[in-house]
Protein backbone atom coordinates (compact mmCIF):
# COMPACT_ATOMS: atom_id res chain seq x y z
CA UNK A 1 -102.00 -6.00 -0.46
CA UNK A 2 -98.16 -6.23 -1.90
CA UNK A 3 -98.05 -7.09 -5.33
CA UNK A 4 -95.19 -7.55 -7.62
CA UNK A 5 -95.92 -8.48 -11.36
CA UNK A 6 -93.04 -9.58 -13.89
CA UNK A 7 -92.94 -10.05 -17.48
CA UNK A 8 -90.69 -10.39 -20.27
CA UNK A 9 -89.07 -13.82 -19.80
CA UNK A 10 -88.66 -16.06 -22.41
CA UNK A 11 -86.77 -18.19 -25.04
CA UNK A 12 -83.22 -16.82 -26.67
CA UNK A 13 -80.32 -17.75 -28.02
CA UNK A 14 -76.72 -16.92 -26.69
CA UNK A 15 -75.47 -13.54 -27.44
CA UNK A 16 -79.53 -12.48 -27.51
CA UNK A 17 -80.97 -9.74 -25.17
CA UNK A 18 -84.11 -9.87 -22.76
CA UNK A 19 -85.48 -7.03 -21.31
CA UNK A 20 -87.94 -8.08 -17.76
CA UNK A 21 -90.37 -5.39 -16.15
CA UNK A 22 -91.32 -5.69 -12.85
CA UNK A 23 -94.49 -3.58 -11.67
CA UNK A 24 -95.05 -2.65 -8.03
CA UNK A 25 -98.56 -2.10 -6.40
CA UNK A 26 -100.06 -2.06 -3.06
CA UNK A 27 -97.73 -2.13 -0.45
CA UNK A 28 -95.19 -2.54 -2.49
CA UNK A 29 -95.60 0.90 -4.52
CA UNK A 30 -92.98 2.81 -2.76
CA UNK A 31 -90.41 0.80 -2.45
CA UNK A 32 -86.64 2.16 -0.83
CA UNK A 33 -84.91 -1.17 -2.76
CA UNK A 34 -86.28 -3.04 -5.24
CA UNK A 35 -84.10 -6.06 -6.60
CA UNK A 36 -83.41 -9.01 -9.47
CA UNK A 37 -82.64 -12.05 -8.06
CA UNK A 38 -82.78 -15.87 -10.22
CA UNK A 39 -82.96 -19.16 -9.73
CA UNK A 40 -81.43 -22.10 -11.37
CA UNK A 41 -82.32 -26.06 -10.93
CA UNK A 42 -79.44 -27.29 -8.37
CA UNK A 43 -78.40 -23.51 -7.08
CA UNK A 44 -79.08 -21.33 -4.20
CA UNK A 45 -81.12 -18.14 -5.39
CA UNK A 46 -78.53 -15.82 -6.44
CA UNK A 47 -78.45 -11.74 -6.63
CA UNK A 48 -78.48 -10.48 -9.98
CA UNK A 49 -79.17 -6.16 -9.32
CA UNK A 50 -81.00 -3.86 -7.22
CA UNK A 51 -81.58 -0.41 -7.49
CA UNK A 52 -82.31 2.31 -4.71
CA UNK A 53 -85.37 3.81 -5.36
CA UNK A 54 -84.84 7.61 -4.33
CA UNK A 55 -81.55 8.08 -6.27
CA UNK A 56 -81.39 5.33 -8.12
CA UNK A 57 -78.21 3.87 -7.36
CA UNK A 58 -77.27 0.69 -8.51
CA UNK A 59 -75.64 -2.72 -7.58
CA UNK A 60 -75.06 -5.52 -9.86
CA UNK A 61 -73.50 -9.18 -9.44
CA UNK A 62 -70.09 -9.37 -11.11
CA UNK A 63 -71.74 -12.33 -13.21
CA UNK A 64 -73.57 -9.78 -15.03
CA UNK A 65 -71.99 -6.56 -14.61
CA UNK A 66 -71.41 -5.27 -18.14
CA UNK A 67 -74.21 -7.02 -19.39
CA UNK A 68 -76.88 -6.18 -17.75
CA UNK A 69 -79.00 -2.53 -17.04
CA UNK A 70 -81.37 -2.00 -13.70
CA UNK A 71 -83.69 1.02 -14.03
CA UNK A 72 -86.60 2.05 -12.81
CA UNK A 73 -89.63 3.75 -13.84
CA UNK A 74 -91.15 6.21 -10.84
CA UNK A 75 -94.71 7.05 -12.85
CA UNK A 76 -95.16 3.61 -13.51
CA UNK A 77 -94.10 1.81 -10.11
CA UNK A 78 -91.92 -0.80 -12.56
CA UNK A 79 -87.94 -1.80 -12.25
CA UNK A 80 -86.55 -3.38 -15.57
CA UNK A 81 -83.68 -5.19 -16.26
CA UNK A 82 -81.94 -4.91 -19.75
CA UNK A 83 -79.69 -8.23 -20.17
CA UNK A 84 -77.41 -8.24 -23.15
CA UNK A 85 -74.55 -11.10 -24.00
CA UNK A 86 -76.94 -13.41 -22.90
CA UNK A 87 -75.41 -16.91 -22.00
CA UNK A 88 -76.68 -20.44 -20.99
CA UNK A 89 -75.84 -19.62 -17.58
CA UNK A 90 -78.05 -16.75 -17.28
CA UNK A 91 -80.65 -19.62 -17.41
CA UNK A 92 -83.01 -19.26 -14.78
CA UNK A 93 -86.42 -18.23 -13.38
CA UNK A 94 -85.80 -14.61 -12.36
CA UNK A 95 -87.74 -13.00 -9.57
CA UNK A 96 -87.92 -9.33 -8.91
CA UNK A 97 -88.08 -8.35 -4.95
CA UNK A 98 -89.16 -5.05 -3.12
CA UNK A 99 -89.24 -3.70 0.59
CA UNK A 100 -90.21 -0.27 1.87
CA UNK A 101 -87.27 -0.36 4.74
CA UNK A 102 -83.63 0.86 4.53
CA UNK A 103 -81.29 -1.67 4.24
CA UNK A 104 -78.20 -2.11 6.64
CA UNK A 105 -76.50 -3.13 4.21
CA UNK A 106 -76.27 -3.38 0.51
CA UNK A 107 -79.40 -4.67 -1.14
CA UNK A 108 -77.73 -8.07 -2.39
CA UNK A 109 -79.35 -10.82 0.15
CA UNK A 110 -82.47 -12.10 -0.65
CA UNK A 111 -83.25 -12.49 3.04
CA UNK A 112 -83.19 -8.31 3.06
CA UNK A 113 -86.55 -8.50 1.07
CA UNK A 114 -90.22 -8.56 1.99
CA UNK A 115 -91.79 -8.88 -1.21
CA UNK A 116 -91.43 -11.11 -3.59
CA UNK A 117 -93.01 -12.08 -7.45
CA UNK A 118 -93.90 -14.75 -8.87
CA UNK A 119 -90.95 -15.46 -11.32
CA UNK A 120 -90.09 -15.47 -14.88
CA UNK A 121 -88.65 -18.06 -16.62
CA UNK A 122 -85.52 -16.84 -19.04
CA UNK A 123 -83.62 -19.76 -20.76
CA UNK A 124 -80.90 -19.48 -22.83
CA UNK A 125 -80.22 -22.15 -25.55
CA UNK A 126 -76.46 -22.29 -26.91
């Protein structure tokens, strides 16, 4: 059984950090990508970061490049992400996504990924 488990969501104002873990078990324990991806009322699901497993390599959107910190923790099967500079447009429920394959490409399309959690909620008041 694949299970991803987030945490860490929650309530901030602007200019606030949030820091969301992400732990991996089953199937979904040795990952080759895991990824951040969030969802807003009235958008598409959008790529936030991933983060190659093996070397740890990262990828970020532009939207939060600067801001924002993938890592991962190999002992504990979890993937964080550190956002800083918060803004009200980093309001969203954030999911964190895994899969076991190689990717073609990079790991920015949500339709790459096999596993998926259930979502955090992060809002951002101004």
């Amino acid at each position: 059984q694949a299970q991803l488990v987030e945490s860490g969501g929650g309530l901030v104002q602007a200019g606030g950090s949030l820091r969301l873990s992400c732990a991996a078990s089953g199937r979904t324990a040795n990952p080759y990508y895991m990824g951040w991806f969030r969802h807003a009322p009235g958008k598409e699901r959008e790529f936030v970061a991933a983060i190659k497993w093996t070397d740890t390599s990262t990828y970020y959107a532009d939207s939060v490049k600067g801001r924002s910190t993938i890592s991962r923790d190999n002992a504990k099967k979890t993937v964080y992400l550190q956002m800083n500079s918060l803004e009200p447009e980093d309001t969203a429920v954030y999911y964190c996504a895994a899969d076991p394959r190689v990717f073609p490409t990079a790991p920015r399309s949500p339709t790459l990924y096999r596993y998926w959690g259930q979502g955090t909620q992060v809002t951002v008041s101004s």
